[in-house]
Protein backbone atom coordinates (compact mmCIF):
# COMPACT_ATOMS: atom_id res chain seq x y z
CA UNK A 1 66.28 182.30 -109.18
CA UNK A 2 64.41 182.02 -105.93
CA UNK A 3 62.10 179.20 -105.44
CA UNK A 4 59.72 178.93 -102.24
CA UNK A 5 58.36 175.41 -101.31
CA UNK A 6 55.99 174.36 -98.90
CA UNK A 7 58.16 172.01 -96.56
CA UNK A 8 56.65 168.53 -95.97
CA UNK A 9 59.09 166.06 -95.36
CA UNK A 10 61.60 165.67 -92.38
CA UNK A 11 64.68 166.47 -94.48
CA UNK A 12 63.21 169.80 -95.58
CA UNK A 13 62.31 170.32 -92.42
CA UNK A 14 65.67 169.62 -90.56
CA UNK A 15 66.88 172.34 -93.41
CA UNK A 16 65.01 175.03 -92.08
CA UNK A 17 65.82 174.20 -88.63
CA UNK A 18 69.38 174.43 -89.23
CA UNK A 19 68.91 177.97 -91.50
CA UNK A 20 67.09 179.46 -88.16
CA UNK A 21 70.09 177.13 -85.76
CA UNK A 22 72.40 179.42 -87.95
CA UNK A 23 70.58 182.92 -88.05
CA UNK A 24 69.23 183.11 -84.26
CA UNK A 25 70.81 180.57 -82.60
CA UNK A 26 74.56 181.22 -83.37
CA UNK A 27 74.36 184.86 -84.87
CA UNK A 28 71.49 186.43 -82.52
CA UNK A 29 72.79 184.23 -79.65
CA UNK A 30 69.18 183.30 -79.03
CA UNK A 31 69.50 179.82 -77.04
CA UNK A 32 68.37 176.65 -78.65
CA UNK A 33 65.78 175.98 -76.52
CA UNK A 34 63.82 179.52 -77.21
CA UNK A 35 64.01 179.16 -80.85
CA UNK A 36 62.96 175.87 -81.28
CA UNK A 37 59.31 176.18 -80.11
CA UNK A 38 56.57 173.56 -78.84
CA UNK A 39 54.81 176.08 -81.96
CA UNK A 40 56.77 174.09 -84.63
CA UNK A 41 55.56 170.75 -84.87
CA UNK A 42 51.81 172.49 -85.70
CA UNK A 43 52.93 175.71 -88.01
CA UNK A 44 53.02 175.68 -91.45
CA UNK A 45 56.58 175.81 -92.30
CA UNK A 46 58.21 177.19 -96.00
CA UNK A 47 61.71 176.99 -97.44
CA UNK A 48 63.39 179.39 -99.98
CA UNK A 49 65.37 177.91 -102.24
CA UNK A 50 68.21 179.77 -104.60
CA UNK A 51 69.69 177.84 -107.52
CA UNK A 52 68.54 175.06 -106.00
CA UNK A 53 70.41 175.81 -102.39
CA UNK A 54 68.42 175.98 -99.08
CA UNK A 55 68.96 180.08 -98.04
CA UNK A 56 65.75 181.04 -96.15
CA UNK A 57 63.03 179.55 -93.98
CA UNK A 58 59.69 181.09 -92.78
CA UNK A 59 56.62 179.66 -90.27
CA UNK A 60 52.54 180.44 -89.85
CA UNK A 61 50.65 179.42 -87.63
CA UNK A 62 46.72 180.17 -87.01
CA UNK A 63 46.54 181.72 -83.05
CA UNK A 64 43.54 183.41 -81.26
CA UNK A 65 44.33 186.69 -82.58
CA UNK A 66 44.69 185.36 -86.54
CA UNK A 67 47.26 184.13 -88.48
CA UNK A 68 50.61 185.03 -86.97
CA UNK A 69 54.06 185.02 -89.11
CA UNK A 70 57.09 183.54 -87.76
CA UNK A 71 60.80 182.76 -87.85
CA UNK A 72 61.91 184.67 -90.68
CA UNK A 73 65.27 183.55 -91.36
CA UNK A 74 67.58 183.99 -94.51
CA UNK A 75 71.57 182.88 -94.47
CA UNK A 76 73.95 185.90 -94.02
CA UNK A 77 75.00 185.55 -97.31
CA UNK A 78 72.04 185.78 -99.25
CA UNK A 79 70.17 188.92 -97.30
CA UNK A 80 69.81 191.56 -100.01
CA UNK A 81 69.15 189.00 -102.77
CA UNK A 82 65.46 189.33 -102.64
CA UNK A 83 65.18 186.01 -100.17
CA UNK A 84 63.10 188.36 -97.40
CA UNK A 85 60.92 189.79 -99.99
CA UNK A 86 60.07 186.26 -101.38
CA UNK A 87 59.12 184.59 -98.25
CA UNK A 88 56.94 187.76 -97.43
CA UNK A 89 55.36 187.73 -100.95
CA UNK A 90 54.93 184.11 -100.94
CA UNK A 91 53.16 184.10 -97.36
CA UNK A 92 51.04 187.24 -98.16
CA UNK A 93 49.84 185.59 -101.40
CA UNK A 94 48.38 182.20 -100.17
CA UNK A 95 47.32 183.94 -97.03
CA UNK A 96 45.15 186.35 -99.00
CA UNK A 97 41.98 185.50 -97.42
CA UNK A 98 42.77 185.22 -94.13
CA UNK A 99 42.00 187.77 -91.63
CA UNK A 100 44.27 189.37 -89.00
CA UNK A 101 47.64 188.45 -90.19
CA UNK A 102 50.62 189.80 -88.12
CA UNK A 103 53.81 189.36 -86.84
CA UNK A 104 56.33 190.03 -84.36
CA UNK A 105 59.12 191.74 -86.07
CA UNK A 106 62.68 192.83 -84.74
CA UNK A 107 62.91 196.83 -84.56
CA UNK A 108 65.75 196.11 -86.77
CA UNK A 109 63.94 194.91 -89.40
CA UNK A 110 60.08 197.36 -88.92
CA UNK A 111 60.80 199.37 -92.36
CA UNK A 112 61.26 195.82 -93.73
CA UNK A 113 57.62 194.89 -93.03
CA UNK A 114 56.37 198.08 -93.23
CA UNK A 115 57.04 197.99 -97.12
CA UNK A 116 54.40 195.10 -97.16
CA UNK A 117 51.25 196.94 -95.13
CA UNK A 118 52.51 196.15 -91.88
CA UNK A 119 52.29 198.77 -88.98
CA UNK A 120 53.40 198.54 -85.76
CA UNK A 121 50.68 197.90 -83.70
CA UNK A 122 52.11 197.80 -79.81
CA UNK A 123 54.74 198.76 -77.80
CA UNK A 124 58.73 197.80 -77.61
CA UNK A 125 58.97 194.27 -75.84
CA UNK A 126 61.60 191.58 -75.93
CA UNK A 127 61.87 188.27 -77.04
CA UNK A 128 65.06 186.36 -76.41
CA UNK A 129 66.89 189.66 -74.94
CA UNK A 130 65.78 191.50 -78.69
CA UNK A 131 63.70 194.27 -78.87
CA UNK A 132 60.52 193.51 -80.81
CA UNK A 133 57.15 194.93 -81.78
CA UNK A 134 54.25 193.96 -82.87
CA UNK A 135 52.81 194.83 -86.61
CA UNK A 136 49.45 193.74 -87.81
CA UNK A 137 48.55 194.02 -91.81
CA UNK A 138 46.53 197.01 -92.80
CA UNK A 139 45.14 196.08 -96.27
C-alpha cells in the first residue's frame, strides 16, 4: 500500500533528500549542488511511503507563473509500482484550486505527465545536461 505524507519534520525531510541524492544525484549524475536548490527550504515537500518504507519524494512551490511541480523522484526499485502516479494524484488533488500548475518534466518521462492533463507547453531546454520541457495543466 502506498501512503503519501506531507513532510514536516527534519528526519522526513533528510529522507527525501537522500531518495532525490539517490535518483539524480548518483543515477542522473546531476551534481549535488544543482539538485539541492536555495528552492527547498520554502517548497512544500511530500514523501511516498510503501509498507511503511520511504520510496518516493515530490516538491511545490508557488512561483510568478503559478504553482510549479518539482523533484519527482521514486527509488529504482519501486518505479512501476504506482509510486509516480501517487505523488501526481496526491499533488493534483490538494492543488485543485490553484491556478496555473506546471512542471518541468524530463522528455523521458512527457507521456508520463501527459496521462494527467499535462501538455508540453515550450521548447526542448536542459537542466543539469537533461533535456527537459515545459508542460502546463490543461483542465
Amino acid at each position: 500500500m502506498i501512503v503519501i505524507e506531507q513532510i514536516e519534520t527534519e528526519q522526513e525531510l533528510d529522507l527525501a533528500y537522500s531518495i532525490r541524492n539517490q535518483v539524480f544525484c548518483i543515477e542522473q549524475n546531476v551534481p549535488y549542488e544543482i539538485e539541492m536548490d536555495e528552492f527547498d527550504k520554502d517548497a512544500n515537500h511530500i514523501l511516498a511511503l510503501m509498507d511503511g518504507n520511504p520510496v518516493g519524494t515530490a516538491r511545490w512551490r508557488r512561483t510568478e507563473e503559478g504553482v510549479k511541480l518539482e523533484r519527482f523522484a521514486v527509488l529504482k526499485e519501486y518505479r512501476k509500482s504506482g509510486v509516480g502516479n501517487a505523488l501526481v494524484k496526491h499533488l493534483l488533488s490538494e492543488l485543485c484550486d490553484s491556478n496555473n500548475i506546471y512542471l518541468n518534466a524530463q522528455e523521458s518521462v512527457i507521456k508520463f505527465y501527459e496521462k494527467y492533463g499535462f501538455q508540453v507547453a515550450g521548447p526542448r531546454f536542459f537542466e543539469a545536461s537533461i533535456p527537459h520541457k515545459k508542460m502546463v495543466l490543461k483542465i
